[in-house]
PDB file of N, CA and C in Angstrom:
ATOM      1  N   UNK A   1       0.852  -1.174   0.000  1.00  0.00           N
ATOM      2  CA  UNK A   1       0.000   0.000   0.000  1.00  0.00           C
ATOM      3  C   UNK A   1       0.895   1.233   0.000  1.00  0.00           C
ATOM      4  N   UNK A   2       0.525   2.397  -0.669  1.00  0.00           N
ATOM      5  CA  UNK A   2       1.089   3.353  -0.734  1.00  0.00           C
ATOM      6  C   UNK A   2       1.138   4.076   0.411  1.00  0.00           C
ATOM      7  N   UNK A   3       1.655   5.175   0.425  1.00  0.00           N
ATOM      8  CA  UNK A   3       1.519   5.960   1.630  1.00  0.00           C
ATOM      9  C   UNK A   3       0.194   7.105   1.904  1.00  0.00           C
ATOM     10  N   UNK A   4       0.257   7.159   0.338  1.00  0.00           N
ATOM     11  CA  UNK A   4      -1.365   7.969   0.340  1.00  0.00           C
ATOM     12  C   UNK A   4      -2.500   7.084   1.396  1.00  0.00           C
ATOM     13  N   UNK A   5      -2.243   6.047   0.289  1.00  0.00           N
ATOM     14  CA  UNK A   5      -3.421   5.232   1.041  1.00  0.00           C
ATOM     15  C   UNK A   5      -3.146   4.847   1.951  1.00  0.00           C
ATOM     16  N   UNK A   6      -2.068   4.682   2.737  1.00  0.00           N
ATOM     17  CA  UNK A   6      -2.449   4.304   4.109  1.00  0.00           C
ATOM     18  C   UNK A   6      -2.339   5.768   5.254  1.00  0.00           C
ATOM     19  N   UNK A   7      -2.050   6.745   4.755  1.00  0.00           N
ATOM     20  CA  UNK A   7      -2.900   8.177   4.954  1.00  0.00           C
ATOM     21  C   UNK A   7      -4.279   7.823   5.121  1.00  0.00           C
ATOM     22  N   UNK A   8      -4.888   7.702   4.191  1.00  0.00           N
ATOM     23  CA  UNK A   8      -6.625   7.745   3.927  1.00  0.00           C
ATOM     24  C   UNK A   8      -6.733   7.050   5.086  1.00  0.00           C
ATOM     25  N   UNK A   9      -6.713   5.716   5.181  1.00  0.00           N
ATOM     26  CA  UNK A   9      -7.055   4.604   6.110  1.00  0.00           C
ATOM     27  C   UNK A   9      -6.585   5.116   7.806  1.00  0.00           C
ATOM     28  N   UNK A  10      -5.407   5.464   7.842  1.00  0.00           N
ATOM     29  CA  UNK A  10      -5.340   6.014   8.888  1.00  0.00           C
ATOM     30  C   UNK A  10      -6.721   7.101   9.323  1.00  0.00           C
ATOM     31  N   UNK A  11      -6.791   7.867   8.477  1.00  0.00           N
ATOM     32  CA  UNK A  11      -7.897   8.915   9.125  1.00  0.00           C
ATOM     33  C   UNK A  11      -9.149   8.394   8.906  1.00  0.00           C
ATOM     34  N   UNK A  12      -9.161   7.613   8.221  1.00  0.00           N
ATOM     35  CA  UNK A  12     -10.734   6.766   8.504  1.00  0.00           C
ATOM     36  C   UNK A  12     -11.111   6.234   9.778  1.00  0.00           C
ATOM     37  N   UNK A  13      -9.549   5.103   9.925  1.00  0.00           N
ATOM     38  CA  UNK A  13      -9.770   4.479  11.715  1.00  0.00           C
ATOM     39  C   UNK A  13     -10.223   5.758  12.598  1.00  0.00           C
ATOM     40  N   UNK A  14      -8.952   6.579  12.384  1.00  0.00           N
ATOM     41  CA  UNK A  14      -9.226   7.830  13.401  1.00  0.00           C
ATOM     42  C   UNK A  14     -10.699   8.283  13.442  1.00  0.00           C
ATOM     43  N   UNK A  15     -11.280   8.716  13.043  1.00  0.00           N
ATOM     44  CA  UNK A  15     -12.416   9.606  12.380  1.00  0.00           C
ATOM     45  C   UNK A  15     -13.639   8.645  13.003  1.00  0.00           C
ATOM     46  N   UNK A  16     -14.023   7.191  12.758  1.00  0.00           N
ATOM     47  CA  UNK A  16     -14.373   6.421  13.082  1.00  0.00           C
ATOM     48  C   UNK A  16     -14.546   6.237  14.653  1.00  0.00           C
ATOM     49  N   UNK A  17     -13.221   6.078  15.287  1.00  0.00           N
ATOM     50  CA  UNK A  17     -12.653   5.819  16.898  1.00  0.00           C
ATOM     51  C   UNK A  17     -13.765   6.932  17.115  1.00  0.00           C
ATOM     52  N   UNK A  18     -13.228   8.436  16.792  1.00  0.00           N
ATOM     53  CA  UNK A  18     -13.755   9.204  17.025  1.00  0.00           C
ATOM     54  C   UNK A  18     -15.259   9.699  17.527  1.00  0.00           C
ATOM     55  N   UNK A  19     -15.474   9.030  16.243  1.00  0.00           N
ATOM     56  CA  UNK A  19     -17.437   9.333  16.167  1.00  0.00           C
ATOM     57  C   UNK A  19     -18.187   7.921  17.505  1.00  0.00           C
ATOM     58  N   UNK A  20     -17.024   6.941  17.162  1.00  0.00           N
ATOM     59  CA  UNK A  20     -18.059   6.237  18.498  1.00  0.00           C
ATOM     60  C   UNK A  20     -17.655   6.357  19.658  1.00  0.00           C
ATOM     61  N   UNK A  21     -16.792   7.163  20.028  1.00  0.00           N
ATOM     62  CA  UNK A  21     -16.348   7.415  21.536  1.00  0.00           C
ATOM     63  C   UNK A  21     -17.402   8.528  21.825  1.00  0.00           C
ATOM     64  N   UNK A  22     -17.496   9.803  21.413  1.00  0.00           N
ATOM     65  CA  UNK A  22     -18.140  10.833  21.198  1.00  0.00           C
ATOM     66  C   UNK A  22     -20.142   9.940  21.446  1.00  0.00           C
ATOM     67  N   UNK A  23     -20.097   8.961  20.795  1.00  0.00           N
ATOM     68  CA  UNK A  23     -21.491   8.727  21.059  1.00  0.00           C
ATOM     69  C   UNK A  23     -21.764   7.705  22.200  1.00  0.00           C
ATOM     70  N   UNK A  24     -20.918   6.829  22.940  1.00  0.00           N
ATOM     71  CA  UNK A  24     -20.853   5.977  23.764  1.00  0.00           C
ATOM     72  C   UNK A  24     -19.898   6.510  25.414  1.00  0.00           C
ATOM     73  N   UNK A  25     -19.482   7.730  25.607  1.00  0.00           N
ATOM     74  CA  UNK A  25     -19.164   8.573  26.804  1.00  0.00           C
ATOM     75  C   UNK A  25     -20.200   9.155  27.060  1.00  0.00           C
ATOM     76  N   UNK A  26     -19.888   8.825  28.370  1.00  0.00           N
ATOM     77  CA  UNK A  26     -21.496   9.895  29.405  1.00  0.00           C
ATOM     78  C   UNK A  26     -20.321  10.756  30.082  1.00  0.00           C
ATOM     79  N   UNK A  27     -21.220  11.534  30.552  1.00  0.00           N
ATOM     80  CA  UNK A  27     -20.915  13.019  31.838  1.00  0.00           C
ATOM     81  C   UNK A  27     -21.510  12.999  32.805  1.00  0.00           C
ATOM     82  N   UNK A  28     -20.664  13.540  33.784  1.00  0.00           N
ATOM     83  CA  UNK A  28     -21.658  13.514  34.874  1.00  0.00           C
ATOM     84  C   UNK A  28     -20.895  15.111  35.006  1.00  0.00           C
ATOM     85  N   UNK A  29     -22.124  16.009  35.702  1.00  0.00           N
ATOM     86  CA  UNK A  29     -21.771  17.536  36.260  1.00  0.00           C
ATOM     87  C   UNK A  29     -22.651  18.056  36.967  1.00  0.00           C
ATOM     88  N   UNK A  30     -23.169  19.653  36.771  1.00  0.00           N
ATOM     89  CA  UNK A  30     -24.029  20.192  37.857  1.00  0.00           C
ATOM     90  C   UNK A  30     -24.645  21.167  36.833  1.00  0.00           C
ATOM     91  N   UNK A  31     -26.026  21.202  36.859  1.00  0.00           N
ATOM     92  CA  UNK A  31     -26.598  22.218  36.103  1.00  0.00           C
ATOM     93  C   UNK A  31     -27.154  23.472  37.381  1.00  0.00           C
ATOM     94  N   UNK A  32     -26.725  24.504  37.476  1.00  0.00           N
ATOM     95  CA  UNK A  32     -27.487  25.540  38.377  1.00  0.00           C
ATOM     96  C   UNK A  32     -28.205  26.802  37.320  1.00  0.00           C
ATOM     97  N   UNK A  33     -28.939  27.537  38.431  1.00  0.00           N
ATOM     98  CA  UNK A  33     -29.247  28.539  37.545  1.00  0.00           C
ATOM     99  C   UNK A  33     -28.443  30.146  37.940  1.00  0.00           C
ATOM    100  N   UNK A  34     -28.516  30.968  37.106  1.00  0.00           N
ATOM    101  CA  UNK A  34     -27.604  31.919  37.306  1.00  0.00           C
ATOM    102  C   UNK A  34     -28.549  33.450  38.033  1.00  0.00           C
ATOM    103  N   UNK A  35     -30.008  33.126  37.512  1.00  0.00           N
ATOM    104  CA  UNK A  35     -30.588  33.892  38.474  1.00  0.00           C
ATOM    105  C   UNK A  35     -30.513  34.239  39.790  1.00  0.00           C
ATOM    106  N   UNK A  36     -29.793  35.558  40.133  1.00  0.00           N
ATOM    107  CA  UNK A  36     -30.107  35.820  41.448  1.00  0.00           C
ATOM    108  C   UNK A  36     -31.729  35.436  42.449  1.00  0.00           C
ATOM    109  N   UNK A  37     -31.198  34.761  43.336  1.00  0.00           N
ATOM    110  CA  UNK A  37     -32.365  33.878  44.174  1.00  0.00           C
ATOM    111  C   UNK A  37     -32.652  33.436  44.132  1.00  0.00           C
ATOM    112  N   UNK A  38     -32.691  32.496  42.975  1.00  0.00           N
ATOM    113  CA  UNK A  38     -33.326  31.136  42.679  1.00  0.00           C
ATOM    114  C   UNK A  38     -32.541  30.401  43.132  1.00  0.00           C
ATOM    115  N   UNK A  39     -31.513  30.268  43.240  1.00  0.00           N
ATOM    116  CA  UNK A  39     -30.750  28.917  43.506  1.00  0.00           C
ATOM    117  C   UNK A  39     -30.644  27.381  43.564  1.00  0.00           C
ATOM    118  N   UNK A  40     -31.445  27.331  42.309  1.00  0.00           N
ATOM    119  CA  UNK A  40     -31.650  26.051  41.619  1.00  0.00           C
ATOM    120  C   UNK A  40     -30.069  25.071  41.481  1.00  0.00           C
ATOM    121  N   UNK A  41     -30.093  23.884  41.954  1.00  0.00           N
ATOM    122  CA  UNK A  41     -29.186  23.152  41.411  1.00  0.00           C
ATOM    123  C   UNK A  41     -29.316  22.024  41.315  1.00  0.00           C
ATOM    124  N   UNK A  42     -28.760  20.734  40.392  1.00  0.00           N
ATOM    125  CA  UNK A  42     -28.693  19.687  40.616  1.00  0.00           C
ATOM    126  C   UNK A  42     -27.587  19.128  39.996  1.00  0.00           C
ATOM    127  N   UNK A  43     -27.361  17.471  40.159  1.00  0.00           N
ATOM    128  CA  UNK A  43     -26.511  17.022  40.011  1.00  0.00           C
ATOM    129  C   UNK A  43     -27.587  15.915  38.715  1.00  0.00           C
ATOM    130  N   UNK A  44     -26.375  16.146  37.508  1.00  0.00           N
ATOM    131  CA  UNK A  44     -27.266  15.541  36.150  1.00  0.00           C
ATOM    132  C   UNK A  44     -25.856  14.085  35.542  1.00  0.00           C
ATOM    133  N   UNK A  45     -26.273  13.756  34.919  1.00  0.00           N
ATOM    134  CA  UNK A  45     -25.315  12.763  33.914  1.00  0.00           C
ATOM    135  C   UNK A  45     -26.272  12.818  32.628  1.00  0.00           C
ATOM    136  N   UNK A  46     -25.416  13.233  31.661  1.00  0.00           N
ATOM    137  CA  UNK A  46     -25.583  13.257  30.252  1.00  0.00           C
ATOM    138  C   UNK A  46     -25.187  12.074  29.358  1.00  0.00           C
ATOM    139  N   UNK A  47     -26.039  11.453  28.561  1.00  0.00           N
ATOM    140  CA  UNK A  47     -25.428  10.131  28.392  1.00  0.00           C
ATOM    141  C   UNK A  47     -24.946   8.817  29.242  1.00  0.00           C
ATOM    142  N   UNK A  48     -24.703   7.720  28.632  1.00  0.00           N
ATOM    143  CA  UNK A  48     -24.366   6.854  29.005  1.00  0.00           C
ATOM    144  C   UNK A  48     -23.096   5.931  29.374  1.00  0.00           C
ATOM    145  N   UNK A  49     -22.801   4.790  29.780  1.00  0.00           N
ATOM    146  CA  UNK A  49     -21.614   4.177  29.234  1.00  0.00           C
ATOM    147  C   UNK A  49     -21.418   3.570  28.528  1.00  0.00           C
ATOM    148  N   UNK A  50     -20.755   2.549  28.115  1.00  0.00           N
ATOM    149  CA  UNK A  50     -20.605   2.039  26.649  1.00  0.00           C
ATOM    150  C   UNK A  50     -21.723   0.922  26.732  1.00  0.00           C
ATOM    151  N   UNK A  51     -21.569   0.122  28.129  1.00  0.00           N
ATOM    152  CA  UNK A  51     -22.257  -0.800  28.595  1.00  0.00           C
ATOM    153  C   UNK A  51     -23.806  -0.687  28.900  1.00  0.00           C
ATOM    154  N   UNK A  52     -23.950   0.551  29.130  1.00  0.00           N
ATOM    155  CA  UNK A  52     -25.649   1.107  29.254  1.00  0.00           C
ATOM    156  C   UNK A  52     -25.930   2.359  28.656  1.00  0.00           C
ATOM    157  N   UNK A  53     -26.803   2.125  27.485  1.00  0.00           N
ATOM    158  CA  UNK A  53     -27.171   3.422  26.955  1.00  0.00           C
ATOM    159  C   UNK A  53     -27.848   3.780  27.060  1.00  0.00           C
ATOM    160  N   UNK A  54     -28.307   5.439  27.495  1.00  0.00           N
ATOM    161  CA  UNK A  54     -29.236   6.047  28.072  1.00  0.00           C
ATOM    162  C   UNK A  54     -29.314   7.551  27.397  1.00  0.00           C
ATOM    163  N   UNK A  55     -30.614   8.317  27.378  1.00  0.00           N
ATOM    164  CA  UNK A  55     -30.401   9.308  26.871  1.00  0.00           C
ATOM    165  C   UNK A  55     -30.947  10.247  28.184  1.00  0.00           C
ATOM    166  N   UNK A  56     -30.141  11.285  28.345  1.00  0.00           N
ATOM    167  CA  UNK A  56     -30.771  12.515  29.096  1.00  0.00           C
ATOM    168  C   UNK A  56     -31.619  13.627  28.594  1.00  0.00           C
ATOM    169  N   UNK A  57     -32.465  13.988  28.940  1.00  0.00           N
ATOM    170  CA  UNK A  57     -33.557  14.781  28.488  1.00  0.00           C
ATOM    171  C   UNK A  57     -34.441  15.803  29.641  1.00  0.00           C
ATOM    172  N   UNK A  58     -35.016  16.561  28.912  1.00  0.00           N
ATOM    173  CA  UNK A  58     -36.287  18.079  29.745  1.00  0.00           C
ATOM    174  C   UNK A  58     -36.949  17.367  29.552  1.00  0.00           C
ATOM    175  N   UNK A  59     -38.331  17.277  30.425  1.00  0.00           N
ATOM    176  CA  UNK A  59     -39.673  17.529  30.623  1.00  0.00           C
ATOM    177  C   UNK A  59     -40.104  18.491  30.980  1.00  0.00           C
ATOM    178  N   UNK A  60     -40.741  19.293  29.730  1.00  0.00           N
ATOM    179  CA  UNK A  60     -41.425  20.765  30.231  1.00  0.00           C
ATOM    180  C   UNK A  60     -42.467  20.834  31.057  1.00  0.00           C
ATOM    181  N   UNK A  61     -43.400  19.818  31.203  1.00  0.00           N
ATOM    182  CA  UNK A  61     -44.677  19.684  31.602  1.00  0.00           C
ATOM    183  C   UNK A  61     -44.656  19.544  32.728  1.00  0.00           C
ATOM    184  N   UNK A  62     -43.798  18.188  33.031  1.00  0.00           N
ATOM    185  CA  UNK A  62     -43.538  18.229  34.661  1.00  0.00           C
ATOM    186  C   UNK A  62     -42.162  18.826  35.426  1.00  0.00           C
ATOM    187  N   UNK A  63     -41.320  19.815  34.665  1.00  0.00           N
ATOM    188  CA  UNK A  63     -40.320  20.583  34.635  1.00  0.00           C
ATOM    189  C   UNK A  63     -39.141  19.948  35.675  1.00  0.00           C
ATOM    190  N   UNK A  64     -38.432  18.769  34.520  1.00  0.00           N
ATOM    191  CA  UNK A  64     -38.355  17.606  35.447  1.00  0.00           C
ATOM    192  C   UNK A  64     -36.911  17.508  34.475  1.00  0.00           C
ATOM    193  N   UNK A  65     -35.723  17.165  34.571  1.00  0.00           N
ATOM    194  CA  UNK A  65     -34.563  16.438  34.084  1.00  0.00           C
ATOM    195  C   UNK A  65     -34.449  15.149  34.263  1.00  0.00           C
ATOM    196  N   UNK A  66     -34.458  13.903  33.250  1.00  0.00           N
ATOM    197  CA  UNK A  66     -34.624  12.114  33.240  1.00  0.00           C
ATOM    198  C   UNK A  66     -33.614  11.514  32.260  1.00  0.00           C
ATOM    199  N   UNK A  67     -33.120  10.710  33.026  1.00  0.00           N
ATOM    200  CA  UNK A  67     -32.447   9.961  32.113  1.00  0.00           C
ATOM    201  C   UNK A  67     -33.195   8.706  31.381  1.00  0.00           C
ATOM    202  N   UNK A  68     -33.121   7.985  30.385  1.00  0.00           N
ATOM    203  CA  UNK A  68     -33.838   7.020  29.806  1.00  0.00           C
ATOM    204  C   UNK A  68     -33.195   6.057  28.927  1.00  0.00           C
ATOM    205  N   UNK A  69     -33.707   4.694  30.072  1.00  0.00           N
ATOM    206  CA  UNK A  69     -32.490   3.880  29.770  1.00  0.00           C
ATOM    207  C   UNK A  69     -33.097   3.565  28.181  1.00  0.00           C
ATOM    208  N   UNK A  70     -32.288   3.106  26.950  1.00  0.00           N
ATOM    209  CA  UNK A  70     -32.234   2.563  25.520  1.00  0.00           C
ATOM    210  C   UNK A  70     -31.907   1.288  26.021  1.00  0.00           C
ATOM    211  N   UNK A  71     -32.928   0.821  24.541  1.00  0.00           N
ATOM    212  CA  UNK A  71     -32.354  -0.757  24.141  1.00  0.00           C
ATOM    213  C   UNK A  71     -31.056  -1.009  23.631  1.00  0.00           C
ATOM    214  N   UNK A  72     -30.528   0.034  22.640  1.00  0.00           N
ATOM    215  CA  UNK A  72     -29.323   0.216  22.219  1.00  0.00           C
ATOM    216  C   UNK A  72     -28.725   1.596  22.011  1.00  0.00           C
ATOM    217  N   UNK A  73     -27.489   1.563  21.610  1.00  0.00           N
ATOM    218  CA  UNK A  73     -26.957   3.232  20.813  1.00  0.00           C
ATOM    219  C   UNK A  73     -27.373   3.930  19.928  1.00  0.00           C
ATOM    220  N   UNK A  74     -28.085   2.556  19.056  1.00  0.00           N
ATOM    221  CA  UNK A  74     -28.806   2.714  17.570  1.00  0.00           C
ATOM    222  C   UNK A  74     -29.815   3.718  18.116  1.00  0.00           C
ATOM    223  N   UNK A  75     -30.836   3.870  19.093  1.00  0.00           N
ATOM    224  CA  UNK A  75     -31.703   4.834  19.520  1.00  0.00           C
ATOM    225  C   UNK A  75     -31.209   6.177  20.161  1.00  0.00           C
ATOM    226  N   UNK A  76     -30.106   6.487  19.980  1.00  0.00           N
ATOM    227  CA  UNK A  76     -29.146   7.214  21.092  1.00  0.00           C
ATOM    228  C   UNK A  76     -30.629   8.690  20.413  1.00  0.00           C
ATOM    229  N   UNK A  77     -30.293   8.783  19.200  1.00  0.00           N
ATOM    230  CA  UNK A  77     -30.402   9.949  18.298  1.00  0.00           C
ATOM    231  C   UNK A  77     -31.682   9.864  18.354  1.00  0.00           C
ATOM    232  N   UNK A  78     -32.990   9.057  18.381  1.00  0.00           N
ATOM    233  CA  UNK A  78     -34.010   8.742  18.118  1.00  0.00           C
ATOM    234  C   UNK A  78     -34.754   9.416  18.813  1.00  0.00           C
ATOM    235  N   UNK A  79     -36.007   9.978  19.028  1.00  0.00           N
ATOM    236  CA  UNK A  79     -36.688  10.394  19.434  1.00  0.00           C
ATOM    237  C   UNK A  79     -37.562   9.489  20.350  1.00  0.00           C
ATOM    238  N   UNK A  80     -37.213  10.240  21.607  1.00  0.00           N
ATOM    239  CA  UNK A  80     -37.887   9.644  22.807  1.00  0.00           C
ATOM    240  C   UNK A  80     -39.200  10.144  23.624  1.00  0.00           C
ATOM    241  N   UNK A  81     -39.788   9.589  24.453  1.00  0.00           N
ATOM    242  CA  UNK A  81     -40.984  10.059  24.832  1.00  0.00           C
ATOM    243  C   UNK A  81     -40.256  10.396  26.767  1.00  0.00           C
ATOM    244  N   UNK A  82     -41.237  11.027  27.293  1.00  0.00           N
ATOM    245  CA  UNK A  82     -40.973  11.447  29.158  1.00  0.00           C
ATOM    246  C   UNK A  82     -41.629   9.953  29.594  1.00  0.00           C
ATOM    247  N   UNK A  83     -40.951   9.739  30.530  1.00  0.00           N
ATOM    248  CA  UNK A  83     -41.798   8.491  30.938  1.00  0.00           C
ATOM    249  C   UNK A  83     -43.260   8.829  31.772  1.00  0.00           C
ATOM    250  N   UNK A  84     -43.936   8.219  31.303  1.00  0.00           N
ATOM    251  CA  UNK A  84     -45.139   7.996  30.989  1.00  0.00           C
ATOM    252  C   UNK A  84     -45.722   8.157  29.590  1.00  0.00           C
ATOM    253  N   UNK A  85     -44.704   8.156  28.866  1.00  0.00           N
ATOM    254  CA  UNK A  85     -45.213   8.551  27.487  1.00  0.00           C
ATOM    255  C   UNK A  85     -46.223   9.448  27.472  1.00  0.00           C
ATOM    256  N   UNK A  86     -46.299  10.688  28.071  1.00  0.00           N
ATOM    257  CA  UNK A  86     -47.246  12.143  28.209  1.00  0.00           C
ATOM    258  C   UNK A  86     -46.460  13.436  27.346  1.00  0.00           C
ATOM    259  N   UNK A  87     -45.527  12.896  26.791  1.00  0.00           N
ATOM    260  CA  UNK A  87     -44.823  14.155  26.585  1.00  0.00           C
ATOM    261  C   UNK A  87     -43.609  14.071  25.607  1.00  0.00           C
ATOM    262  N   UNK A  88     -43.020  14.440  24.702  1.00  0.00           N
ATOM    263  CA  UNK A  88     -41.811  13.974  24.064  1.00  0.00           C
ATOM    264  C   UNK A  88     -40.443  14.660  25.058  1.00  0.00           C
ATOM    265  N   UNK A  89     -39.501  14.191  24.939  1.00  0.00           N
ATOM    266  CA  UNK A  89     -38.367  13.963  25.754  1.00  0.00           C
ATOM    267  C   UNK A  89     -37.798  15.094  24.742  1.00  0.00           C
ATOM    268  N   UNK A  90     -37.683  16.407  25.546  1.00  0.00           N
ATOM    269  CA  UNK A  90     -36.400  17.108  24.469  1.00  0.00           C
ATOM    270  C   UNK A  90     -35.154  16.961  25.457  1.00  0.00           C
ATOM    271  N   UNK A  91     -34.216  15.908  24.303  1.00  0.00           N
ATOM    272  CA  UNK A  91     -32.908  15.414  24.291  1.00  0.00           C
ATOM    273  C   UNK A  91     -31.672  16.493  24.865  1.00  0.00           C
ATOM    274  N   UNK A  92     -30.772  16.427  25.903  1.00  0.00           N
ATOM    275  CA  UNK A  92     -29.630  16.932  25.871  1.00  0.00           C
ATOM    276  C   UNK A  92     -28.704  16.142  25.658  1.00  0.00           C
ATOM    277  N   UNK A  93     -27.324  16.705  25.081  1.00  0.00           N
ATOM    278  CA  UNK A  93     -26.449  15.654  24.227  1.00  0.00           C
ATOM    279  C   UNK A  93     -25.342  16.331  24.900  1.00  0.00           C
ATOM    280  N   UNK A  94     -25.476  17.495  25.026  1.00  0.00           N
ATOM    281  CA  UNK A  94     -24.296  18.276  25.623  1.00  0.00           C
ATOM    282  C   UNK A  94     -24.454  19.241  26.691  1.00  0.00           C
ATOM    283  N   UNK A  95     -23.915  19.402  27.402  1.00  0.00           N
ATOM    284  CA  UNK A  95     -23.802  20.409  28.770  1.00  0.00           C
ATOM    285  C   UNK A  95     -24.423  22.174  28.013  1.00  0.00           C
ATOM    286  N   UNK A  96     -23.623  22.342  26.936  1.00  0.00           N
ATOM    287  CA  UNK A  96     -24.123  23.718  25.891  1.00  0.00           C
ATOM    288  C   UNK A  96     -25.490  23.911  25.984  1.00  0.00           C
ATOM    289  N   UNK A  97     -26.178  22.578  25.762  1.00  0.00           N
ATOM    290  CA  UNK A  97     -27.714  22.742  25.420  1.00  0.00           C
ATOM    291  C   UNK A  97     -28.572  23.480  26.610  1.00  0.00           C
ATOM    292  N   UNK A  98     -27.945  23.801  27.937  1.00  0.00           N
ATOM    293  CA  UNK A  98     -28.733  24.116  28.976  1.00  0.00           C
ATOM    294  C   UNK A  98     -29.444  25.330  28.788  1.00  0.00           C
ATOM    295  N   UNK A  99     -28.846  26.067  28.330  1.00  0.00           N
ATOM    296  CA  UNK A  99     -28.914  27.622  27.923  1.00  0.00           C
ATOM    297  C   UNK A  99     -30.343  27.752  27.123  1.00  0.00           C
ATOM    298  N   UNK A 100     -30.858  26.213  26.261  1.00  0.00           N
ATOM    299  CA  UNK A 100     -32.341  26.712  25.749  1.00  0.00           C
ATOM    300  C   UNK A 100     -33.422  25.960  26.938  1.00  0.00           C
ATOM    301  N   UNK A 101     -33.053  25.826  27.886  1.00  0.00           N
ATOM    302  CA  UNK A 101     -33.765  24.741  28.753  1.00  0.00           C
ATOM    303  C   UNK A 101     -34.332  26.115  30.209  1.00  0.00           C
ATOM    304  N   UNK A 102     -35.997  26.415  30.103  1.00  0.00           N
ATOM    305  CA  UNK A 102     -35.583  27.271  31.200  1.00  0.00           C
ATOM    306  C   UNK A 102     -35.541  26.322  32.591  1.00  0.00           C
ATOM    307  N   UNK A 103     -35.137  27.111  33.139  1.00  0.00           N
ATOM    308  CA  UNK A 103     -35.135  26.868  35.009  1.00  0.00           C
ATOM    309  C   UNK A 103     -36.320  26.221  35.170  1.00  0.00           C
ATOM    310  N   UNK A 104     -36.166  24.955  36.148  1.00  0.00           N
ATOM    311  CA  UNK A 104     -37.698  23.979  36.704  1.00  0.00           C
ATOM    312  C   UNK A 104     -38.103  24.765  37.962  1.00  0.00           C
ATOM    313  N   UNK A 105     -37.325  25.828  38.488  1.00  0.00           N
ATOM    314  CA  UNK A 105     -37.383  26.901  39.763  1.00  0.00           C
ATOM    315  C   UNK A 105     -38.111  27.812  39.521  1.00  0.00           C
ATOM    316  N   UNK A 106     -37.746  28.658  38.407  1.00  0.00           N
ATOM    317  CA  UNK A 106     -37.634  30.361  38.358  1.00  0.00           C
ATOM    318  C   UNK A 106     -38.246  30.857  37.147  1.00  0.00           C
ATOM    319  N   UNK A 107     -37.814  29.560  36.242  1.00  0.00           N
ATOM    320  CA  UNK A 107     -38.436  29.722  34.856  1.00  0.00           C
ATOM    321  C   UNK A 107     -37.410  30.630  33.841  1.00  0.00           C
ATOM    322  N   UNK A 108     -36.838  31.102  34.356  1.00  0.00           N
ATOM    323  CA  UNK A 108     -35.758  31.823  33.087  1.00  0.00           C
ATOM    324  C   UNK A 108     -34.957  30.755  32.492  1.00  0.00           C
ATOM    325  N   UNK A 109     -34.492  31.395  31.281  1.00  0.00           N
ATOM    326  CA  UNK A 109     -33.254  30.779  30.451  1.00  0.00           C
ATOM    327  C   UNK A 109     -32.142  30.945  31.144  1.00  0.00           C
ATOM    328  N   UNK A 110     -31.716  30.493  32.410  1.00  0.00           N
ATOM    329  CA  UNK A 110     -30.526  31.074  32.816  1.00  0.00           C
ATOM    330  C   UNK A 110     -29.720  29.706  33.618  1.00  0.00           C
ATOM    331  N   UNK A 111     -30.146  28.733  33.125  1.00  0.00           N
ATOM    332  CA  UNK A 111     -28.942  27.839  33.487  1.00  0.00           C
ATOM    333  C   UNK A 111     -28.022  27.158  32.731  1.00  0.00           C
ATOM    334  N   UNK A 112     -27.150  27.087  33.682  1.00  0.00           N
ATOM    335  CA  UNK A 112     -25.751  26.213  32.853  1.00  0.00           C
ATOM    336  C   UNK A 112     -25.504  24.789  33.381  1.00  0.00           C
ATOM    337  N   UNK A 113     -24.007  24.148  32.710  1.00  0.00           N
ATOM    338  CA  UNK A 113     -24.065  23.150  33.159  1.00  0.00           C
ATOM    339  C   UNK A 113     -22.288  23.061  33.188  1.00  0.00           C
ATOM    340  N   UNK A 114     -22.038  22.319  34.401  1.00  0.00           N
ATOM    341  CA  UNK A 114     -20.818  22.738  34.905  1.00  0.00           C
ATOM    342  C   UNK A 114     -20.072  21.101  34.838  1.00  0.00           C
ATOM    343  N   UNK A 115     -19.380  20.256  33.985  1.00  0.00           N
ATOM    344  CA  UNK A 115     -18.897  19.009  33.892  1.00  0.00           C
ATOM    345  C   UNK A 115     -17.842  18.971  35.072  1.00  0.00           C
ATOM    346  N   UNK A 116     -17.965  17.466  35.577  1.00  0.00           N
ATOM    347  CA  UNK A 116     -17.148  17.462  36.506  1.00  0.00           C
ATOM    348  C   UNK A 116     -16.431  15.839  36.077  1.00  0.00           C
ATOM    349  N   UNK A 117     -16.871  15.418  35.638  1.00  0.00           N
ATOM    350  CA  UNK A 117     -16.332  13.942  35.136  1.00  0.00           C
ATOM    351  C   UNK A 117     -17.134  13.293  33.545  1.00  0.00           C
ATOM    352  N   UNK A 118     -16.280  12.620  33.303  1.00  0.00           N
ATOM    353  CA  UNK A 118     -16.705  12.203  32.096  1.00  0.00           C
ATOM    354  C   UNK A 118     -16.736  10.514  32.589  1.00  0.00           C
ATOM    355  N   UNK A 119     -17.242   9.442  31.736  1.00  0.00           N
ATOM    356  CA  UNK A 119     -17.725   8.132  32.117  1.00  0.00           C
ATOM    357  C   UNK A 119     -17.662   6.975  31.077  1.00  0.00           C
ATOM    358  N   UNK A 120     -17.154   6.258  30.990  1.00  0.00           N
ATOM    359  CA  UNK A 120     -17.470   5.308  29.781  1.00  0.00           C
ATOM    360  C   UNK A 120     -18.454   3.496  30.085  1.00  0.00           C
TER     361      UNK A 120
END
């Protein structure tokens, strides 16, 4: 094999490794809110381990943060329901996403999410 091609192949493995580590690592951190007085906080995990896949998600209705265990990874992306199936599950994938999620306290857009460990 040439060197081109084993260029290519190299960044394929890579690229590959990549995309399924990225979808099979969970987090664990702290989402608070930044509103003065509310002082909302909790302790969340985003994702799963390799061994149990789960998706984290809002419930607006019952203004609630759930994790939900999957049959597989293949559903990681899939659209999920709140348990009780009352409600669709809007998905967090990343700590970033908090910022469209308001407060289950106070109700503003004003929380974040603060990683403290990552998990496989």
């Amino acid at each position: 094999m040439k060197t081109r091609g084993k260029v290519i192949v190299f960044f394929a493995i890579f690229a590959a490794l990549l995309l399924a580590a990225s979808a099979l690592a969970g987090e664990s951190g702290t989402v608070s809110c930044a509103t003065q007085g509310c002082g909302y906080q909790t302790d969340l995990k985003i994702g799963g381990g390799r061994a149990s896949p789960s998706v984290t998600g809002y419930c607006a209705r019952e203004k609630k943060f759930v994790r939900v265990k999957l049959p597989s990874w293949a559903d990681y992306r899939k659209p999920q329901q709140c348990p009780g199936g009352k409600e669709p599950l809007q998905p967090i994938y990343s700590g970033g996403e908090m910022a469209k999620i308001p407060c289950p306290k106070c109700g503003n857009l004003s929380l974040s999410y603060k990683r403290r460990l990552m998990f496989d």
